[in-house]
C-alpha atoms as a PDB file:
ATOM      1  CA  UNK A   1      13.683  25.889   8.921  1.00  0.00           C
ATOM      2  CA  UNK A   2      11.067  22.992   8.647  1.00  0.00           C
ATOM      3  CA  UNK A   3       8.074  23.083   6.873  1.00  0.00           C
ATOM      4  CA  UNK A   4       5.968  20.634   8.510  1.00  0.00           C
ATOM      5  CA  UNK A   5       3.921  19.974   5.181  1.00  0.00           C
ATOM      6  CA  UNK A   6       6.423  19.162   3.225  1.00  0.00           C
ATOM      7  CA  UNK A   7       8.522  16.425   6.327  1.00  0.00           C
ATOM      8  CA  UNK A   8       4.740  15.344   6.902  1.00  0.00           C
ATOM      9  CA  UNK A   9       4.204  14.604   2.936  1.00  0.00           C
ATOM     10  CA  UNK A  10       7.623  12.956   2.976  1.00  0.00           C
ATOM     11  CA  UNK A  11       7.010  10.686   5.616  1.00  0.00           C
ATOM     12  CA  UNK A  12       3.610   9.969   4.034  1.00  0.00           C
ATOM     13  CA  UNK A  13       4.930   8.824   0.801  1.00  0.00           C
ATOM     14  CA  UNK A  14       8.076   6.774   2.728  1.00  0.00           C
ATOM     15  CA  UNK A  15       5.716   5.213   4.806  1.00  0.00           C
ATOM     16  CA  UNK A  16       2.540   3.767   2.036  1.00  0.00           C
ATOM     17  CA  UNK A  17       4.656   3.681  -0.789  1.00  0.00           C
ATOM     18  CA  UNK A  18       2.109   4.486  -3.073  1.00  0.00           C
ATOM     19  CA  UNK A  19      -0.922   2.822  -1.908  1.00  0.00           C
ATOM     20  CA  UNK A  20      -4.294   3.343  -3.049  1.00  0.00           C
ATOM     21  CA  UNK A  21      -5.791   3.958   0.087  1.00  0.00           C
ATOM     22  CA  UNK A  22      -2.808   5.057   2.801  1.00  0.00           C
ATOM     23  CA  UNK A  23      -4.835   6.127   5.352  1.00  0.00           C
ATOM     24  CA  UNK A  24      -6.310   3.059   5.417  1.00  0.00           C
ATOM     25  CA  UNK A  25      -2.375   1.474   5.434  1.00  0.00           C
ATOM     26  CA  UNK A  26      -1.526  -1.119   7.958  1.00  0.00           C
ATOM     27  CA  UNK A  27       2.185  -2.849   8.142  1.00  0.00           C
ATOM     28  CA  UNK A  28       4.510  -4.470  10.810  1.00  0.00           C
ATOM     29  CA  UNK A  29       1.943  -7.440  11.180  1.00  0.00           C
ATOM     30  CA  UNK A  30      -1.171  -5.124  12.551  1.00  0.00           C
ATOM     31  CA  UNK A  31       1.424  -2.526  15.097  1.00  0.00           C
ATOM     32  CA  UNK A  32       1.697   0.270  12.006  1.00  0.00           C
ATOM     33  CA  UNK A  33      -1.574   1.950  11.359  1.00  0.00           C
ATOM     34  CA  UNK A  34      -2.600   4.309   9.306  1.00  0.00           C
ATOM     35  CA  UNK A  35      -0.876   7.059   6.325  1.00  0.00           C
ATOM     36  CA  UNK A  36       2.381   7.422   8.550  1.00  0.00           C
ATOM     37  CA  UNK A  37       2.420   4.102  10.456  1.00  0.00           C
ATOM     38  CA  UNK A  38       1.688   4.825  13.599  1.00  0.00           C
ATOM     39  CA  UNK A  39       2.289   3.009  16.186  1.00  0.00           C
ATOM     40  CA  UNK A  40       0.304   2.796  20.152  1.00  0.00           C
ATOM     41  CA  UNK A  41       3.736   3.349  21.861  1.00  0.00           C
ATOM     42  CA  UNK A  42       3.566   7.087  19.649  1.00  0.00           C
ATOM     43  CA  UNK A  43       0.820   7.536  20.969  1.00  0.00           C
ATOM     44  CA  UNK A  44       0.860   6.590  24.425  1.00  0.00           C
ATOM     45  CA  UNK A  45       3.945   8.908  24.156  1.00  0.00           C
ATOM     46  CA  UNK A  46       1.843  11.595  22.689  1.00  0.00           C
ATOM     47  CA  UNK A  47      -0.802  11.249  25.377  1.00  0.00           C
ATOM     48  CA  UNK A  48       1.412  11.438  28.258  1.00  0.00           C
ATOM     49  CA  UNK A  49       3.503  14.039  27.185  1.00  0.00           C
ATOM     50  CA  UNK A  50       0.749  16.383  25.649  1.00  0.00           C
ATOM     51  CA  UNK A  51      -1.848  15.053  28.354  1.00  0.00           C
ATOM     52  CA  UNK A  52      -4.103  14.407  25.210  1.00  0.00           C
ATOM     53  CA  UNK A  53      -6.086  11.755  24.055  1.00  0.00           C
ATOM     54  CA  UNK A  54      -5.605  10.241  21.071  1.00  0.00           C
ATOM     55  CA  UNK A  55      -6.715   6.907  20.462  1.00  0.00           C
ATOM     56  CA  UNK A  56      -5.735   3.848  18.124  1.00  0.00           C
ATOM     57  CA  UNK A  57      -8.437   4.906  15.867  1.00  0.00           C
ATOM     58  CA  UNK A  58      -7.098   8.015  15.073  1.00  0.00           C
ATOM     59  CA  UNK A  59      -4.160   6.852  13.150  1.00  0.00           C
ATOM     60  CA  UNK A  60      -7.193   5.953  10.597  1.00  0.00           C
ATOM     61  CA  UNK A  61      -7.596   9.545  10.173  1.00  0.00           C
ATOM     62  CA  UNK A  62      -5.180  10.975   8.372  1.00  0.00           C
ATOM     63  CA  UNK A  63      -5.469  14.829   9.680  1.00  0.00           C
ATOM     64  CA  UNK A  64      -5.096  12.941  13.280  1.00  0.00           C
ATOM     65  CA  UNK A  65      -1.923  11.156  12.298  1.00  0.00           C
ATOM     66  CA  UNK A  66      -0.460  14.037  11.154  1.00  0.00           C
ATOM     67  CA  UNK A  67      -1.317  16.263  14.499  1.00  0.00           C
ATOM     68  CA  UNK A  68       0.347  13.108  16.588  1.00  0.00           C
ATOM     69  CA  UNK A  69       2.961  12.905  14.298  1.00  0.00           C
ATOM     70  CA  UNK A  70       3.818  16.324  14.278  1.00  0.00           C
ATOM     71  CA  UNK A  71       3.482  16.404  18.142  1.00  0.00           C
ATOM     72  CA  UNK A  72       5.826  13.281  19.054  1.00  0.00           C
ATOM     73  CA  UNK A  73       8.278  15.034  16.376  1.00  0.00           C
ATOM     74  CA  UNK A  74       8.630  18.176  17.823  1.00  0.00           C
ATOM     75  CA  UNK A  75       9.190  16.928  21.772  1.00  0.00           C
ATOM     76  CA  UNK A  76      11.856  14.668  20.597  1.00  0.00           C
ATOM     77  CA  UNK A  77      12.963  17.098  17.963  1.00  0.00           C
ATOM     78  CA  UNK A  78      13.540  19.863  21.029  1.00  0.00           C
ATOM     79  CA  UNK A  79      15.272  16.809  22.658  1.00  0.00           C
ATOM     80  CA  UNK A  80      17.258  16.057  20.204  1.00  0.00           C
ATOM     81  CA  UNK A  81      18.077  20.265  20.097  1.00  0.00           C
ATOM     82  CA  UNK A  82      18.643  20.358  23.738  1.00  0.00           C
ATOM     83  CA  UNK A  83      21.339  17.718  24.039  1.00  0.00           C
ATOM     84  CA  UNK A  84      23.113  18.234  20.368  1.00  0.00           C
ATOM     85  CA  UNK A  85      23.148  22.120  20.205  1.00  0.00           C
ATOM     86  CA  UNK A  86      21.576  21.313  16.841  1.00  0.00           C
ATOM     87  CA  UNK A  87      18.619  22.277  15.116  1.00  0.00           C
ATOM     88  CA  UNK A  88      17.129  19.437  14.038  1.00  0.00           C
ATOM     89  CA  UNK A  89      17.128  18.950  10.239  1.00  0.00           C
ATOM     90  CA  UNK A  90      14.699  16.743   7.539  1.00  0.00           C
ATOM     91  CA  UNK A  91      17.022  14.258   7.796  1.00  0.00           C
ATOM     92  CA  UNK A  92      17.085  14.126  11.977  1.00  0.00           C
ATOM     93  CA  UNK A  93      13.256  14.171  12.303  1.00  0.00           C
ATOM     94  CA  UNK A  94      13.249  11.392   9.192  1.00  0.00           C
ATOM     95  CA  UNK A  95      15.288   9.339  11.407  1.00  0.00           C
ATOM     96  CA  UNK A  96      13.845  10.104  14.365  1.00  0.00           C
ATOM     97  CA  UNK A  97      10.174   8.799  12.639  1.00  0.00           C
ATOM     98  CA  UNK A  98      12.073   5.730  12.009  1.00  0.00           C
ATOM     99  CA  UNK A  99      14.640   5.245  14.945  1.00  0.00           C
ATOM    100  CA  UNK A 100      12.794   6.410  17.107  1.00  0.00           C
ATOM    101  CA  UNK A 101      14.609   8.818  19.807  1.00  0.00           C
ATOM    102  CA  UNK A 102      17.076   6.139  21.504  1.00  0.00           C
ATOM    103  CA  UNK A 103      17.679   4.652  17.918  1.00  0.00           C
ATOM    104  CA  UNK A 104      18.715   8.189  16.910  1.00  0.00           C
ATOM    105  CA  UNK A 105      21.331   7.856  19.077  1.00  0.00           C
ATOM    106  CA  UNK A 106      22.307   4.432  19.578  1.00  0.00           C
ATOM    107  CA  UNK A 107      21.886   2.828  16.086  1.00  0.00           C
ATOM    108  CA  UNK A 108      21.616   5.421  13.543  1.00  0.00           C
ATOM    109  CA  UNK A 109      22.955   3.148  10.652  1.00  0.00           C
ATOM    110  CA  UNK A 110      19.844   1.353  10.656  1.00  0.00           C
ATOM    111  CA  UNK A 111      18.007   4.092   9.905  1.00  0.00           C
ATOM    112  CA  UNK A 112      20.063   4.864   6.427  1.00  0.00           C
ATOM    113  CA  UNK A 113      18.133   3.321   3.976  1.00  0.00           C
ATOM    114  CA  UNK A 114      14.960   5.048   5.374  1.00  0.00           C
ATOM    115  CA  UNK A 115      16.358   8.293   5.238  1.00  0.00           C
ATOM    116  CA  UNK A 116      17.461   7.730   1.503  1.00  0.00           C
ATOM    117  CA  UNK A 117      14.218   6.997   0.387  1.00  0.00           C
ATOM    118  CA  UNK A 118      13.489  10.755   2.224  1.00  0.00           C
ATOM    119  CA  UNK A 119      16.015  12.035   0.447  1.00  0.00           C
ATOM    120  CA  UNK A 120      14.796  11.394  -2.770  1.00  0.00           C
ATOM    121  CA  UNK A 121      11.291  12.711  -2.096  1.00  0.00           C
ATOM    122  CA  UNK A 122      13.104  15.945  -0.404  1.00  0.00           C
ATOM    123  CA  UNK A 123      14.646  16.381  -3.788  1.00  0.00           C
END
């Protein structure tokens, strides 16, 4: 079973790699915002699915990020469920946060190196 604190805290640390001020974080020339990176298309994906409404800003809030994150995680986590017969594990959701869904899928390779850096935290 996953306990979102600890994938959220993993992802956290992956994705600022020890900056002083993650939440504050901003990578991929300006598209990545916040603690976990966030990027709109997350959110528009969040939005739509969830009929919320999230905005850019909120990846500056860190207790924000982690609701969207949680929220885009667990729709294409069920996805992931419904077409593998598999519950999906640290290291699928770490992937996933990467890959995104299609990349999951279609290019998982690329996503190694990310989930070793998981790994390590996990342990």
């Amino acid at each position: 079973m996953i306990d979102w604190s600890i994938l959220l805290a993993v992802l956290i640390a992956v994705e600022t790699g020890g900056e002083i001020y993650p939440d504050q974080a901003v990578g991929d020339s300006g598209a990545s915002i916040g603690c976990l990176q966030i990027q709109m298309p997350v959110i528009e994906d969040v939005n739509r699915i969830y009929h919320r409404n999230f905005s850019s800003m909120d990846r500056l809030n860190r207790q924000e990020s982690m609701k969207i994150a949680k929220l885009w995680l667990t729709y294409y986590g069920n996805r992931y469920e419904r077409r593998t017969g598999e519950k999906p594990t640290y290291e699928i959701y770490c992937r996933l946060w990467n890959g995104g869904y299609k990349g999951l899928f279609d290019k998982p390779s690329e996503t190694d190196y990310y989930w070793s850096k998981c790994e390590r935290y996990l342990k």
